[in-house]
C-alpha atoms as a PDB file:
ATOM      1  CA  UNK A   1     -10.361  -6.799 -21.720  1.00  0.00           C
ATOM      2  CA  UNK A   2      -9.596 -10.063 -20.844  1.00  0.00           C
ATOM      3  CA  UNK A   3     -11.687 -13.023 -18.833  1.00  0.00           C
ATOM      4  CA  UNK A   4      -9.514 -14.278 -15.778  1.00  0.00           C
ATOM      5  CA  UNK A   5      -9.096 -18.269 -15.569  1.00  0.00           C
ATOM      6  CA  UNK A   6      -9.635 -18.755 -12.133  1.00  0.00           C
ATOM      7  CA  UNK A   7     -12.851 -16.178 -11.164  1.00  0.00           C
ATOM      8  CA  UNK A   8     -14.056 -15.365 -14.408  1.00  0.00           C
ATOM      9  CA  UNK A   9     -13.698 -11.676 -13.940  1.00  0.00           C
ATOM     10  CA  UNK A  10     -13.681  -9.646 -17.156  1.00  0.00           C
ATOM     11  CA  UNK A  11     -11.055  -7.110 -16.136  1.00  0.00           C
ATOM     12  CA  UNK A  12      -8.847  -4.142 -17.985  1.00  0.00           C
ATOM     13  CA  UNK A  13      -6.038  -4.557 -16.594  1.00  0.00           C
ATOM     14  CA  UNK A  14      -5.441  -8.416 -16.309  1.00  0.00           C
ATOM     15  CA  UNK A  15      -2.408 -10.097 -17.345  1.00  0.00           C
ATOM     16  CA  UNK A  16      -0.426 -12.968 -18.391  1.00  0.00           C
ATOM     17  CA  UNK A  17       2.121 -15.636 -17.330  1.00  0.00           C
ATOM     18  CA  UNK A  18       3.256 -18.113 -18.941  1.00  0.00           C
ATOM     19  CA  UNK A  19       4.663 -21.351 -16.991  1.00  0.00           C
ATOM     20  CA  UNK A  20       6.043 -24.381 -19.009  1.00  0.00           C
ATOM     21  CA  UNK A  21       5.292 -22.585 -22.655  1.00  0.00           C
ATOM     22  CA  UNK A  22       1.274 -22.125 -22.017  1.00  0.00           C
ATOM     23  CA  UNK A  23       0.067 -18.514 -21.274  1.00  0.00           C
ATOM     24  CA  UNK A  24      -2.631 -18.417 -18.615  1.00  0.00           C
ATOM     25  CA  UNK A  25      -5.030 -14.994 -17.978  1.00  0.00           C
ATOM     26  CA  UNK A  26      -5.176 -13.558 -14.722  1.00  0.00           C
ATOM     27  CA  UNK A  27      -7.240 -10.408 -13.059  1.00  0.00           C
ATOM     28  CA  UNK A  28      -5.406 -10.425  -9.752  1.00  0.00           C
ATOM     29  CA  UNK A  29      -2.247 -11.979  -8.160  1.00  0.00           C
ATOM     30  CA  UNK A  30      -3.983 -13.904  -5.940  1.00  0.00           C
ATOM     31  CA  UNK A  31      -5.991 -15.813  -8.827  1.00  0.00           C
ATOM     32  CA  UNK A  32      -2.718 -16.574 -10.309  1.00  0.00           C
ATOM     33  CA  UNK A  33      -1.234 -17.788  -7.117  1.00  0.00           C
ATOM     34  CA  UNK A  34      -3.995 -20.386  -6.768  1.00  0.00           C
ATOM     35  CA  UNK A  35      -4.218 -21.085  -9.487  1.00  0.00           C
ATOM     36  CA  UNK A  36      -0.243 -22.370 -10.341  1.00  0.00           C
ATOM     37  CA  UNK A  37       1.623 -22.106  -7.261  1.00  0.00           C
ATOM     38  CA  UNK A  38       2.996 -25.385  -6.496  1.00  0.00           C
ATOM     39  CA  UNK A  39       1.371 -27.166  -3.372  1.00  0.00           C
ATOM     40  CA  UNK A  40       3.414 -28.140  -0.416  1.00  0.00           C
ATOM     41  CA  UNK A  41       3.708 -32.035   0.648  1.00  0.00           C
ATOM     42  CA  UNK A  42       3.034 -31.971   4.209  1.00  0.00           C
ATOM     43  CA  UNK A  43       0.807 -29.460   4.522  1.00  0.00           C
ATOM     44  CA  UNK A  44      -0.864 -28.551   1.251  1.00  0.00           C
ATOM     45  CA  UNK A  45      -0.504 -24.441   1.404  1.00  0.00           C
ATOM     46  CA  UNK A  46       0.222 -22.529  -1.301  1.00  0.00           C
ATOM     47  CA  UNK A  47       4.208 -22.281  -1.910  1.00  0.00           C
ATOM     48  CA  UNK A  48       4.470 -18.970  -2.895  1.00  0.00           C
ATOM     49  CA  UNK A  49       8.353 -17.755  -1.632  1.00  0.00           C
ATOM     50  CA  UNK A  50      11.360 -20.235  -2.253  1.00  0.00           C
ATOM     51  CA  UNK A  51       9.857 -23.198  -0.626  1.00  0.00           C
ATOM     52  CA  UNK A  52      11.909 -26.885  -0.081  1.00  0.00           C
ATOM     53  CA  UNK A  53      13.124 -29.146  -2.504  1.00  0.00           C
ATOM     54  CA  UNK A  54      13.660 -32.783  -0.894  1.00  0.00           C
ATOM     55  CA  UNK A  55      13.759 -36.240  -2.666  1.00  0.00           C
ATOM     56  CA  UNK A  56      12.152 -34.576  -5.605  1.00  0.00           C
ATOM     57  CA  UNK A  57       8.390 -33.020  -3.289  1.00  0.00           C
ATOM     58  CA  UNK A  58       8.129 -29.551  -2.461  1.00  0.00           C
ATOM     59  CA  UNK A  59       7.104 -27.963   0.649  1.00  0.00           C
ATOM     60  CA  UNK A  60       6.680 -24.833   2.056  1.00  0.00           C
ATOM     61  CA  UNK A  61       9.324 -25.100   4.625  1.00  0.00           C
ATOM     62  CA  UNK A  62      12.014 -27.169   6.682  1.00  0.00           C
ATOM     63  CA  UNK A  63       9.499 -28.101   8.959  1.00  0.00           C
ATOM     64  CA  UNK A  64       7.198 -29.856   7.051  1.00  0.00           C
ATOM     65  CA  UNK A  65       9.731 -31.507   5.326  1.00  0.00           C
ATOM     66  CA  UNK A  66      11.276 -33.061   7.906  1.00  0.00           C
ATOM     67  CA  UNK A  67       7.816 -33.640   9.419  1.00  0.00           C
ATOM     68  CA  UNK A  68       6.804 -35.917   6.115  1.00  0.00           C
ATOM     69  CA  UNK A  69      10.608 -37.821   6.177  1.00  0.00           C
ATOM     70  CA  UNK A  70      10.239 -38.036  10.092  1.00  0.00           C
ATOM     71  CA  UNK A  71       7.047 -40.013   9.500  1.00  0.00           C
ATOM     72  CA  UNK A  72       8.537 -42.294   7.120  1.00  0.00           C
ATOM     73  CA  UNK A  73      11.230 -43.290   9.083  1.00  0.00           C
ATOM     74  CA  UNK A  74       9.078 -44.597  11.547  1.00  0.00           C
END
């Protein structure tokens, strides 16, 4: 059994992913979705579909990025 990262729950069936060559221990999807799903820029949610790329930030959707380039135009 392994220990999950984010709740600590010593669990048979947990796994691993491995993002930018370090392996990380999860129990549950949910752990490993807050634990390394990128944030978005506007908002701060969880990206955890396809998301936004603009200007190099991430968001969750169109909205908020135009929301956070709409701002800084004014």
């Amino acid at each position: 059994m392994a220990i999950c990262e984010k709740c600590g729950n010593d669990y048979p069936k947990s796994f691993e992913v491995v993002l930018a060559g370090q392996t990380h221990t999860f129990d549950s999807f949910e752990c490993a979705i807050s634990a390394l799903a990128p944030t978005c820029g506007q908002c701060g949610c969880r990206i955890i579909g396809h998301g936004i790329e603009k200007s190099g930030k991430l968001f969750c959707c169109n909205h908020c990025a135009d929301a956070v380039y709409a701002q800084a135009a004014s």
